[in-house]
PDB file of N, CA and C in Angstrom:
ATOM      1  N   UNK A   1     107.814  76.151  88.601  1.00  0.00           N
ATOM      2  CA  UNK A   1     107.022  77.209  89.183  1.00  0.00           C
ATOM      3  C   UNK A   1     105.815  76.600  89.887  1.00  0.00           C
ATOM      4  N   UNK A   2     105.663  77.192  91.321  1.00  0.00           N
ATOM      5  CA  UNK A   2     104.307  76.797  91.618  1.00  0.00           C
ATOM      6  C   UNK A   2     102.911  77.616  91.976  1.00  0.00           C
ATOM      7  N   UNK A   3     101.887  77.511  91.626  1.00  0.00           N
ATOM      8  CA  UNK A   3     101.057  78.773  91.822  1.00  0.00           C
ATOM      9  C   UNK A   3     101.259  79.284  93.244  1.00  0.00           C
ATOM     10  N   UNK A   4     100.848  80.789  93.580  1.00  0.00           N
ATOM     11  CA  UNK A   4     101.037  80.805  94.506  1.00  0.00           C
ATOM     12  C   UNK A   4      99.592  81.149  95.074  1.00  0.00           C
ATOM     13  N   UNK A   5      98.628  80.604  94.191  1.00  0.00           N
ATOM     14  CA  UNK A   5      97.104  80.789  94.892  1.00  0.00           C
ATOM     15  C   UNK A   5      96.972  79.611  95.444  1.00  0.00           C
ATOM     16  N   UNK A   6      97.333  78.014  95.094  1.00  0.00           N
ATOM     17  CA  UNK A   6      97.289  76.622  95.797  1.00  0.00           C
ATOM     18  C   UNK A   6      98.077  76.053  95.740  1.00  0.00           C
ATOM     19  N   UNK A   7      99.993  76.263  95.538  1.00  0.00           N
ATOM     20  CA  UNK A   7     100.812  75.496  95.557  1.00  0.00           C
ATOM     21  C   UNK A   7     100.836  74.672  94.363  1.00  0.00           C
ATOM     22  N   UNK A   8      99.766  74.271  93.424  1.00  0.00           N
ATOM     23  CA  UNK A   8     100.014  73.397  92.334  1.00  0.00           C
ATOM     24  C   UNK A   8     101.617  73.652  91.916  1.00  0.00           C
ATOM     25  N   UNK A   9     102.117  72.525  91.382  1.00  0.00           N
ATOM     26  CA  UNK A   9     103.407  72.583  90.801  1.00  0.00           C
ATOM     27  C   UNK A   9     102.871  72.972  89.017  1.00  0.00           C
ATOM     28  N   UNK A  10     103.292  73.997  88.524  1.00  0.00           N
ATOM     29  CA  UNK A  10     103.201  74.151  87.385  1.00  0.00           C
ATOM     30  C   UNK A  10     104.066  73.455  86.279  1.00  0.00           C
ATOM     31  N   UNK A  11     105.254  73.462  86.473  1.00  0.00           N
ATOM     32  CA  UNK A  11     106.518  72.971  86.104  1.00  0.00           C
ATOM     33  C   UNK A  11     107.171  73.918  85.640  1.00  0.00           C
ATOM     34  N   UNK A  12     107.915  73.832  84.694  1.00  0.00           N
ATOM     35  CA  UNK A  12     108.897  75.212  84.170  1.00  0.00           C
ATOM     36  C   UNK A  12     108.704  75.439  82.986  1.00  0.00           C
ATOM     37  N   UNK A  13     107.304  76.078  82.959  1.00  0.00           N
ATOM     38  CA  UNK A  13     107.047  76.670  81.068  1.00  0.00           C
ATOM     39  C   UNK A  13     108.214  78.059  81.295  1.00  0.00           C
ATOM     40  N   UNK A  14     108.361  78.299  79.848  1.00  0.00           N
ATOM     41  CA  UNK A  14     109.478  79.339  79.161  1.00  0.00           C
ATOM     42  C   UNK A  14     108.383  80.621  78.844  1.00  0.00           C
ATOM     43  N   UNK A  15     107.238  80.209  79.093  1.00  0.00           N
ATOM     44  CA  UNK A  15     106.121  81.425  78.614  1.00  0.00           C
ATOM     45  C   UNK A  15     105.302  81.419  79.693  1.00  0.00           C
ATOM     46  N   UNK A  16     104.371  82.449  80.275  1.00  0.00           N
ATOM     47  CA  UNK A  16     102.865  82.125  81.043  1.00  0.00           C
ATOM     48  C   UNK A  16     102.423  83.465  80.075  1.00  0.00           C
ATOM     49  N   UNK A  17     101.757  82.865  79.126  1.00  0.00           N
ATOM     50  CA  UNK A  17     100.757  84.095  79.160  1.00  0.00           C
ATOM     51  C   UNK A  17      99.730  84.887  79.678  1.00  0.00           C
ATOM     52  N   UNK A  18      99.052  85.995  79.630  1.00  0.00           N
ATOM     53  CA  UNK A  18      98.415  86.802  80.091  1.00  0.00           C
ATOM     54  C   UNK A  18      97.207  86.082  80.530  1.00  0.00           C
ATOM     55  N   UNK A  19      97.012  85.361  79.681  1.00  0.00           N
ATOM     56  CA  UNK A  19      95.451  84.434  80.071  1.00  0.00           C
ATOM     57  C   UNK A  19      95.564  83.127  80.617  1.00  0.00           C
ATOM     58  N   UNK A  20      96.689  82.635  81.006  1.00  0.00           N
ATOM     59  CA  UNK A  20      96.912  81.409  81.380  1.00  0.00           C
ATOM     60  C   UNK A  20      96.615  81.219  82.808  1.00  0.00           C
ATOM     61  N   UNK A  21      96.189  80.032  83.289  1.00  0.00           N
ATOM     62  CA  UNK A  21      95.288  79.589  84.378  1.00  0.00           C
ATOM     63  C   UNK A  21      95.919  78.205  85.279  1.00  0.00           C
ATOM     64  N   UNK A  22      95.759  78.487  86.501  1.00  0.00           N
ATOM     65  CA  UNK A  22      96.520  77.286  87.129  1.00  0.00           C
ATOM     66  C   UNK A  22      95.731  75.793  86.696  1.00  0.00           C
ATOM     67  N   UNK A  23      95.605  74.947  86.155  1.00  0.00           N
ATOM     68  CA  UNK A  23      94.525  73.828  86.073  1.00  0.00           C
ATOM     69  C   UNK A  23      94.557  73.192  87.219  1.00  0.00           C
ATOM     70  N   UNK A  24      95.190  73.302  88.788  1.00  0.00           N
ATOM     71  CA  UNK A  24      94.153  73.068  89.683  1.00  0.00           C
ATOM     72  C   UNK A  24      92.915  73.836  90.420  1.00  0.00           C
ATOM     73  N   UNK A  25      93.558  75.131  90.489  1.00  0.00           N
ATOM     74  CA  UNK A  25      92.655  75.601  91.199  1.00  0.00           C
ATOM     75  C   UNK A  25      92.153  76.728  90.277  1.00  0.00           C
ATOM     76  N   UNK A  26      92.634  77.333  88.774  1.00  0.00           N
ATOM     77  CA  UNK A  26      91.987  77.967  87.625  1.00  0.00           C
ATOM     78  C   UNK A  26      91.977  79.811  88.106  1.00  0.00           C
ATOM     79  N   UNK A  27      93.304  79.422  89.213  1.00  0.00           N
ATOM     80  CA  UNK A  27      93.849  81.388  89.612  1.00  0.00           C
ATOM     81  C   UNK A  27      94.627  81.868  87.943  1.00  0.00           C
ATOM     82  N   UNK A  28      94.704  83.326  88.076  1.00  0.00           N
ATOM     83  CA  UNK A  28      95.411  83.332  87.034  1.00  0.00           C
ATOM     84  C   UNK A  28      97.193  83.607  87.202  1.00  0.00           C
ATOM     85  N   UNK A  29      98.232  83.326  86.100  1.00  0.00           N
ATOM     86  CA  UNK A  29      99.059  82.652  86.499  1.00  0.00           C
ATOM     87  C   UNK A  29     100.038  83.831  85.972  1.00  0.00           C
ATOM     88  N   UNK A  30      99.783  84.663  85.261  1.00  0.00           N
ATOM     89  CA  UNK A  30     100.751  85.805  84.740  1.00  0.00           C
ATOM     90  C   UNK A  30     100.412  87.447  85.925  1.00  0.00           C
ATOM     91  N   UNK A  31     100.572  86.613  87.423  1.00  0.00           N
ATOM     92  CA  UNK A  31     100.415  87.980  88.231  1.00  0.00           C
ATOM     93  C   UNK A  31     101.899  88.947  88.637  1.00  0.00           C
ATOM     94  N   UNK A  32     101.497  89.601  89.536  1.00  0.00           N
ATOM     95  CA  UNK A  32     102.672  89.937  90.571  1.00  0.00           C
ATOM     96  C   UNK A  32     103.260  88.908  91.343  1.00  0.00           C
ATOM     97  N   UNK A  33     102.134  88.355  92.270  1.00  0.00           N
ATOM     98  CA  UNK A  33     102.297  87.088  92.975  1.00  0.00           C
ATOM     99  C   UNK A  33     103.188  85.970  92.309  1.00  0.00           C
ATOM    100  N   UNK A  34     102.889  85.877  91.168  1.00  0.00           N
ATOM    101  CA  UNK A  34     103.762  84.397  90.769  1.00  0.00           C
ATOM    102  C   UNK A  34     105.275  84.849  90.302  1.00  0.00           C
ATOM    103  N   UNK A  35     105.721  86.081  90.003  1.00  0.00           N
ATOM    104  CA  UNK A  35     106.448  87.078  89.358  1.00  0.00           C
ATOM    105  C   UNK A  35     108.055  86.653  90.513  1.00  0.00           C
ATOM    106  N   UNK A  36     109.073  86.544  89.881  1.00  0.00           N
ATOM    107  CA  UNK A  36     110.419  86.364  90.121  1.00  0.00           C
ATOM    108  C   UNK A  36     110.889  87.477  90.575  1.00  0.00           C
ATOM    109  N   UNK A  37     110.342  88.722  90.079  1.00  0.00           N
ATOM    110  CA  UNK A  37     110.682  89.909  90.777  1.00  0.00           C
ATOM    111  C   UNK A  37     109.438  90.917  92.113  1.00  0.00           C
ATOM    112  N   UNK A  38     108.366  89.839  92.422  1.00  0.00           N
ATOM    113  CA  UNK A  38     107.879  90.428  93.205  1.00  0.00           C
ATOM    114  C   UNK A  38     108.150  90.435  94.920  1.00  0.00           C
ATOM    115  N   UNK A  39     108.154  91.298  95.431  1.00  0.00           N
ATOM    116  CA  UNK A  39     108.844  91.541  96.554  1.00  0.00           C
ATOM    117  C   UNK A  39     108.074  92.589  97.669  1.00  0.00           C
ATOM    118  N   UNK A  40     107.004  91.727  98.575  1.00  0.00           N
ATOM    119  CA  UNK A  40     106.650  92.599  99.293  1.00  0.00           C
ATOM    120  C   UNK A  40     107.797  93.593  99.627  1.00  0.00           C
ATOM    121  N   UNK A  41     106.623  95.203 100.061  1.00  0.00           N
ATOM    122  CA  UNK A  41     107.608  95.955 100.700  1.00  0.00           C
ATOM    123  C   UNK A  41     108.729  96.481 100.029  1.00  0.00           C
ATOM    124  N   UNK A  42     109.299  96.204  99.073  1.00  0.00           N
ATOM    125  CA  UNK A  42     109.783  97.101  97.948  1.00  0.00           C
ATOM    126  C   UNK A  42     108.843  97.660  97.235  1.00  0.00           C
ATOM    127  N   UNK A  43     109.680  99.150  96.713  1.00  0.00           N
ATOM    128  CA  UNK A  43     108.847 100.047  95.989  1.00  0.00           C
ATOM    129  C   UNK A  43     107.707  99.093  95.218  1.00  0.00           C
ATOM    130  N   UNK A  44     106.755  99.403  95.045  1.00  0.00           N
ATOM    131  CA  UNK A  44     105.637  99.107  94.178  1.00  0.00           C
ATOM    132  C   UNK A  44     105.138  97.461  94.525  1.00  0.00           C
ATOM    133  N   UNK A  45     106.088  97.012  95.782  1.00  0.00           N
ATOM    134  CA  UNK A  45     106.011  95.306  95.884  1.00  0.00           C
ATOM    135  C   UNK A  45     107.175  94.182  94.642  1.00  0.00           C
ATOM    136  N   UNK A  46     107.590  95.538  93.477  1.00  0.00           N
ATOM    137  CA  UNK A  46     108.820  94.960  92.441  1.00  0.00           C
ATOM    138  C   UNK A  46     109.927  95.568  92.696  1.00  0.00           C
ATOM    139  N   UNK A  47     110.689  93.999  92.718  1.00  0.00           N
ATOM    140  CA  UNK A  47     112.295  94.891  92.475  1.00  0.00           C
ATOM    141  C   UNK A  47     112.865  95.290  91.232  1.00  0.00           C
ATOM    142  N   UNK A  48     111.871  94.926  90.214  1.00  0.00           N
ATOM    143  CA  UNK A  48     112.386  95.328  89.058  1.00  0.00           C
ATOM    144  C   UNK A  48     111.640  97.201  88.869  1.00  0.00           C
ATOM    145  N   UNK A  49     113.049  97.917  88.859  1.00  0.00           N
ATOM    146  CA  UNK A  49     112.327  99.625  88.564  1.00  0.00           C
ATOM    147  C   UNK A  49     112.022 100.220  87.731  1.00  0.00           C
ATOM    148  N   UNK A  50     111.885  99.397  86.549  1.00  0.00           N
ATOM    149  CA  UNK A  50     111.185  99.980  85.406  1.00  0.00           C
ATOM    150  C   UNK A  50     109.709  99.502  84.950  1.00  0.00           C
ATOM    151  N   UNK A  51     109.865  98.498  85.661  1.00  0.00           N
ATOM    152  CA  UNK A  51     107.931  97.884  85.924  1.00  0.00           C
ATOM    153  C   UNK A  51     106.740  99.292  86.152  1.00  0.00           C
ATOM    154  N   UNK A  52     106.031  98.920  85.832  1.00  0.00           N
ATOM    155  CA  UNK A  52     105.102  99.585  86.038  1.00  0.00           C
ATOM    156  C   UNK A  52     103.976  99.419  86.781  1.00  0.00           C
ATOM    157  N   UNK A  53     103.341 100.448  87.990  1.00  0.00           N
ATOM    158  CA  UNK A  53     102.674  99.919  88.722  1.00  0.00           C
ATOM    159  C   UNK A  53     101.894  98.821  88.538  1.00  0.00           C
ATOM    160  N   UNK A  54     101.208  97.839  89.588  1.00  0.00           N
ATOM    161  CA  UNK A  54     100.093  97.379  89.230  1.00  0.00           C
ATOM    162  C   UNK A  54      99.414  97.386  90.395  1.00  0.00           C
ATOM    163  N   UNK A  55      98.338  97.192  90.705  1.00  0.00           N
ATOM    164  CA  UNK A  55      97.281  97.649  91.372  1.00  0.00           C
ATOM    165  C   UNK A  55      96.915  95.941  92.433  1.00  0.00           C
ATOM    166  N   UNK A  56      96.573  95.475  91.514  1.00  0.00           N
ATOM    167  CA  UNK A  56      95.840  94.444  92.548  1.00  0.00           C
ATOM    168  C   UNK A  56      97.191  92.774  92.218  1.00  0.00           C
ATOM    169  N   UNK A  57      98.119  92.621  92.482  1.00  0.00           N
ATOM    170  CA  UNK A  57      98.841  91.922  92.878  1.00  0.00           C
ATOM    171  C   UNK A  57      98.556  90.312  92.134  1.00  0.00           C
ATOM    172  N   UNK A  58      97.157  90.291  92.539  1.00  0.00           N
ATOM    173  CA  UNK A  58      96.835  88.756  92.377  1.00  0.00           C
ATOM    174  C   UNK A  58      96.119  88.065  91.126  1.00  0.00           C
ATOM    175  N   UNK A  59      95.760  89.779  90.297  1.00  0.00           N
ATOM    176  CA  UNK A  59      94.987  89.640  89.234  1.00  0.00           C
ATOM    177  C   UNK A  59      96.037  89.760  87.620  1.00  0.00           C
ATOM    178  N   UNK A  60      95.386  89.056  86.799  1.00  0.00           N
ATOM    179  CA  UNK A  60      96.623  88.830  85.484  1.00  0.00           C
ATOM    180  C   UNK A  60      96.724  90.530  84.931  1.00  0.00           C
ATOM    181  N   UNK A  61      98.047  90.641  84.382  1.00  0.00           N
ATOM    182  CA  UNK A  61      98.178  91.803  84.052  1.00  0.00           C
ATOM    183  C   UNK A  61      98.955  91.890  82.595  1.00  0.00           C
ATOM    184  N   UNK A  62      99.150  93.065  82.138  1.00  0.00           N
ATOM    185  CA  UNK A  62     100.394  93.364  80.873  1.00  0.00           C
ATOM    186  C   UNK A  62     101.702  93.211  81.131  1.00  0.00           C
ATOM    187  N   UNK A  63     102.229  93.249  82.202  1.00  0.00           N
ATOM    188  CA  UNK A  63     103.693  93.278  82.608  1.00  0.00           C
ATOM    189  C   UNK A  63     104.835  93.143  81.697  1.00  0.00           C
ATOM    190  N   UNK A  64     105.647  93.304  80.954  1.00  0.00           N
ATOM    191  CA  UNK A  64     106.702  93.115  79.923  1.00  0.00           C
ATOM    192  C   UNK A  64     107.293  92.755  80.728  1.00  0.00           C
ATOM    193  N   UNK A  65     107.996  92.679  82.296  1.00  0.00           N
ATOM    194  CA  UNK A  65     109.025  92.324  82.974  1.00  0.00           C
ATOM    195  C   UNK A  65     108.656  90.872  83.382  1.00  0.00           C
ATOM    196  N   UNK A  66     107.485  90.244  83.442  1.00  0.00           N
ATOM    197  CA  UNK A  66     107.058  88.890  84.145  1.00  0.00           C
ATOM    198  C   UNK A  66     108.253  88.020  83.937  1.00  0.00           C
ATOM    199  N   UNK A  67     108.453  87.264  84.768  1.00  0.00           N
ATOM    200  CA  UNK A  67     109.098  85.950  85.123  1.00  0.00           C
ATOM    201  C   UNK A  67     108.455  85.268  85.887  1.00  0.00           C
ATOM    202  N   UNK A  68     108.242  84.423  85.794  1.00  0.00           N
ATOM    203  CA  UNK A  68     107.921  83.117  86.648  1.00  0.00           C
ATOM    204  C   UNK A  68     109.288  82.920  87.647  1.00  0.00           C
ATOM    205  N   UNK A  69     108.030  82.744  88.833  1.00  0.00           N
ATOM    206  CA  UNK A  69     109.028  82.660  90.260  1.00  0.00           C
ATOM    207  C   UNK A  69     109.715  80.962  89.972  1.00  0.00           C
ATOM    208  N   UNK A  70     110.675  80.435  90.854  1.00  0.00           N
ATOM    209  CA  UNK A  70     111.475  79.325  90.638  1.00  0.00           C
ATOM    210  C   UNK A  70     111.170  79.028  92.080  1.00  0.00           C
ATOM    211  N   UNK A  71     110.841  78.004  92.439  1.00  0.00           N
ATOM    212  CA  UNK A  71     110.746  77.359  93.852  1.00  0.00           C
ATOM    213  C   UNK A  71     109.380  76.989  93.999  1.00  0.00           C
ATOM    214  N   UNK A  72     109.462  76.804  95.639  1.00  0.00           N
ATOM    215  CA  UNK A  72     107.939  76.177  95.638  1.00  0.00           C
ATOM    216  C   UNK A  72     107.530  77.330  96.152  1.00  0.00           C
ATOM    217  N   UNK A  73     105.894  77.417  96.444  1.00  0.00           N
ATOM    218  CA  UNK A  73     104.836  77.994  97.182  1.00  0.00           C
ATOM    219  C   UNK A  73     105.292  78.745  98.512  1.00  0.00           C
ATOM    220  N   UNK A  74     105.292  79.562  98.573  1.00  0.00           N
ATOM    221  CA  UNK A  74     105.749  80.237 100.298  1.00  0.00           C
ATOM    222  C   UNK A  74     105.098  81.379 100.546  1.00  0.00           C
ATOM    223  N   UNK A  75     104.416  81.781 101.518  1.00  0.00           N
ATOM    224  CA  UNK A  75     104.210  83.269 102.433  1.00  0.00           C
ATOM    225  C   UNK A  75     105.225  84.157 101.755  1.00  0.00           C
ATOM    226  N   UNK A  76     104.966  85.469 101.955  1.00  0.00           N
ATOM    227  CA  UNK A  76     105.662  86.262 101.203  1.00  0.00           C
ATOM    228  C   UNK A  76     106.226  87.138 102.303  1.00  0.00           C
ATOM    229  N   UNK A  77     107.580  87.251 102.826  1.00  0.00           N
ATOM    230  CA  UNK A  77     107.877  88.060 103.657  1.00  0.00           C
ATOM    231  C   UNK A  77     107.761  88.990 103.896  1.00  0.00           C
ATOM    232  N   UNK A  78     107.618  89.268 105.294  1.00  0.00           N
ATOM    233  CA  UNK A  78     107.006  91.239 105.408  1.00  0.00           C
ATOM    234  C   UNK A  78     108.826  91.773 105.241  1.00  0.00           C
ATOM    235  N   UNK A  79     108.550  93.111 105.051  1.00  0.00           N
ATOM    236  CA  UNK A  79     109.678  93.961 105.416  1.00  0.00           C
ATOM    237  C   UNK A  79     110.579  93.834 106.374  1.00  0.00           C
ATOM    238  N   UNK A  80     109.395  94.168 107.726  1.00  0.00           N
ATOM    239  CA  UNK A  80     110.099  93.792 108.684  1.00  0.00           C
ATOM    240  C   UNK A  80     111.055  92.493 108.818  1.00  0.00           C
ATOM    241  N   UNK A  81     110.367  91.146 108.753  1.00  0.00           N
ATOM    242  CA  UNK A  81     111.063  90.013 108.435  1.00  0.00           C
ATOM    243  C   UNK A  81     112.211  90.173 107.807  1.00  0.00           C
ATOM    244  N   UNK A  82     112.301  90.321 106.324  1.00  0.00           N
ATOM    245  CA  UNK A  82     113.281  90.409 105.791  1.00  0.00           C
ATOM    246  C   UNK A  82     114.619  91.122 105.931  1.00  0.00           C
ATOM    247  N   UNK A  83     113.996  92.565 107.210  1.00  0.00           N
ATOM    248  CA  UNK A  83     115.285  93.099 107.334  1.00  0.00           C
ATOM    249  C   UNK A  83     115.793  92.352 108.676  1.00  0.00           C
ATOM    250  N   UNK A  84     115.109  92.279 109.443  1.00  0.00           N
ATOM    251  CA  UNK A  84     115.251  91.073 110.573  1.00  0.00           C
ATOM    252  C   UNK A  84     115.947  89.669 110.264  1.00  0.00           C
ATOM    253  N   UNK A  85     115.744  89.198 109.196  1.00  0.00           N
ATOM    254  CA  UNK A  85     116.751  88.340 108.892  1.00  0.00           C
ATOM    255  C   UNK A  85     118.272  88.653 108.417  1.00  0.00           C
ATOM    256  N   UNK A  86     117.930  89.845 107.302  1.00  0.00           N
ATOM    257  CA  UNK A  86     119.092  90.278 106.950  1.00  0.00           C
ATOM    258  C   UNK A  86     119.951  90.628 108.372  1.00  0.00           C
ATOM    259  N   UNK A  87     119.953  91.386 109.258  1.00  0.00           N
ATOM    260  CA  UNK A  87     120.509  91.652 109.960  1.00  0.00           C
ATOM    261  C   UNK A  87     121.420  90.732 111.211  1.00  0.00           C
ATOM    262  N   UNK A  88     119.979  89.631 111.259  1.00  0.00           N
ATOM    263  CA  UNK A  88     120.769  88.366 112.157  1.00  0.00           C
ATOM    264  C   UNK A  88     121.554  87.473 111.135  1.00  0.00           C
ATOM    265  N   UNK A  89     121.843  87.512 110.138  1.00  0.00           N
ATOM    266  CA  UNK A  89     122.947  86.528 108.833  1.00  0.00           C
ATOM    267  C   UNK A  89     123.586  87.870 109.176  1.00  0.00           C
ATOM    268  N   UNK A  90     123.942  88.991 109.151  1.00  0.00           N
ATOM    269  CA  UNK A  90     124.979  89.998 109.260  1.00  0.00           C
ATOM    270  C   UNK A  90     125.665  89.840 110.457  1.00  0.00           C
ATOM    271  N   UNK A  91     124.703  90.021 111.549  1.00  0.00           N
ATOM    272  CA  UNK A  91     125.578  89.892 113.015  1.00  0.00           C
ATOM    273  C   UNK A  91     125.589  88.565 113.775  1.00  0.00           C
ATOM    274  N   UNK A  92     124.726  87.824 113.149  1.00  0.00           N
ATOM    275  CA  UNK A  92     124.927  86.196 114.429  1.00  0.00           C
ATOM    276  C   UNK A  92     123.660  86.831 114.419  1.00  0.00           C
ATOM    277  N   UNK A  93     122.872  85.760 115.116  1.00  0.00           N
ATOM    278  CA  UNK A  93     121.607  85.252 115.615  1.00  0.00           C
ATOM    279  C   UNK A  93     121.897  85.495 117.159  1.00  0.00           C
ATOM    280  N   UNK A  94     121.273  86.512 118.202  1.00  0.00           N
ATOM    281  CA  UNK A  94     121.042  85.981 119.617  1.00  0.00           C
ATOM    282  C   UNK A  94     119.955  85.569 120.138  1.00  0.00           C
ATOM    283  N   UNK A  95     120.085  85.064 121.562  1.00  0.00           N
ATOM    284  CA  UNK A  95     119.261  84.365 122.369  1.00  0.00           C
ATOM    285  C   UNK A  95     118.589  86.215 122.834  1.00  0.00           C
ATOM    286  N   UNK A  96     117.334  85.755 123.622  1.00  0.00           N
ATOM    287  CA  UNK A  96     116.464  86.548 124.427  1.00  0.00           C
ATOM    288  C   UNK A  96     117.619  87.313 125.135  1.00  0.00           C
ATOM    289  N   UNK A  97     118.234  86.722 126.050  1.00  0.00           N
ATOM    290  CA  UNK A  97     119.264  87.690 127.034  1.00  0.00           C
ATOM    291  C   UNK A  97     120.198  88.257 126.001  1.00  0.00           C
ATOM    292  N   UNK A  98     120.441  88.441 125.010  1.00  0.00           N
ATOM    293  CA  UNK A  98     121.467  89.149 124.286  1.00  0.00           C
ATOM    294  C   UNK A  98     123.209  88.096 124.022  1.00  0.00           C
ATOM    295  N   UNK A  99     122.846  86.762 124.382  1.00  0.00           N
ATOM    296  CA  UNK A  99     124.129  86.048 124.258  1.00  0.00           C
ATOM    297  C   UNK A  99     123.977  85.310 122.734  1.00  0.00           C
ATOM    298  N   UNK A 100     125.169  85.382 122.265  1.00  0.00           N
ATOM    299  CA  UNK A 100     125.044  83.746 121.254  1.00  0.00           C
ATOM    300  C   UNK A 100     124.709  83.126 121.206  1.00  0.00           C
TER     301      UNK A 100
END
């Protein structure tokens, strides 16, 4: 897992608790943001639907659903993006003029 406030590599703890802290940059580490199921632009920003709101994304919370994300550090795709991709992996990718 890596934070997603500075990229630190966390490694792969089996727990983040509620109070746990990145030790480079000391964000907290049990958010939405770091969360395996967070997903701009889906309901609530989670794809998990029994979550329960949360409000500010970046701040530690209660969550019973948390997972720690798997990968590195990345921008978080808009909607748009994501359906924009989905759609060019569905039909081919075109050029500006509308060709292959």
């Amino acid at each position: 897992m890596n934070c997603k406030a500075c990229g630190c590599d966390i490694g792969s703890p089996e727990r983040i608790g509620r109070r746990d802290t990145c030790p480079s940059c000391g964000s907290d580490l049990h958010t939405c943001r770091n969360c395996a199921f967070f997903e701009p632009g889906a309901y609530n920003d989670c794809r998990e639907p029994n979550a329960e709101r949360v409000l500010d994304k970046e701040r530690s919370n209660f969550c019973e659903y948390f997972a720690p994300a798997s990968g590195t550090a990345r921008a978080p795709r808009t909607r748009a993006g994501s359906v924009r991709d989905d759609l060019e992996r569905l039909f081919g990718g075109k050029d500006r003029e509308g060709k292959k």
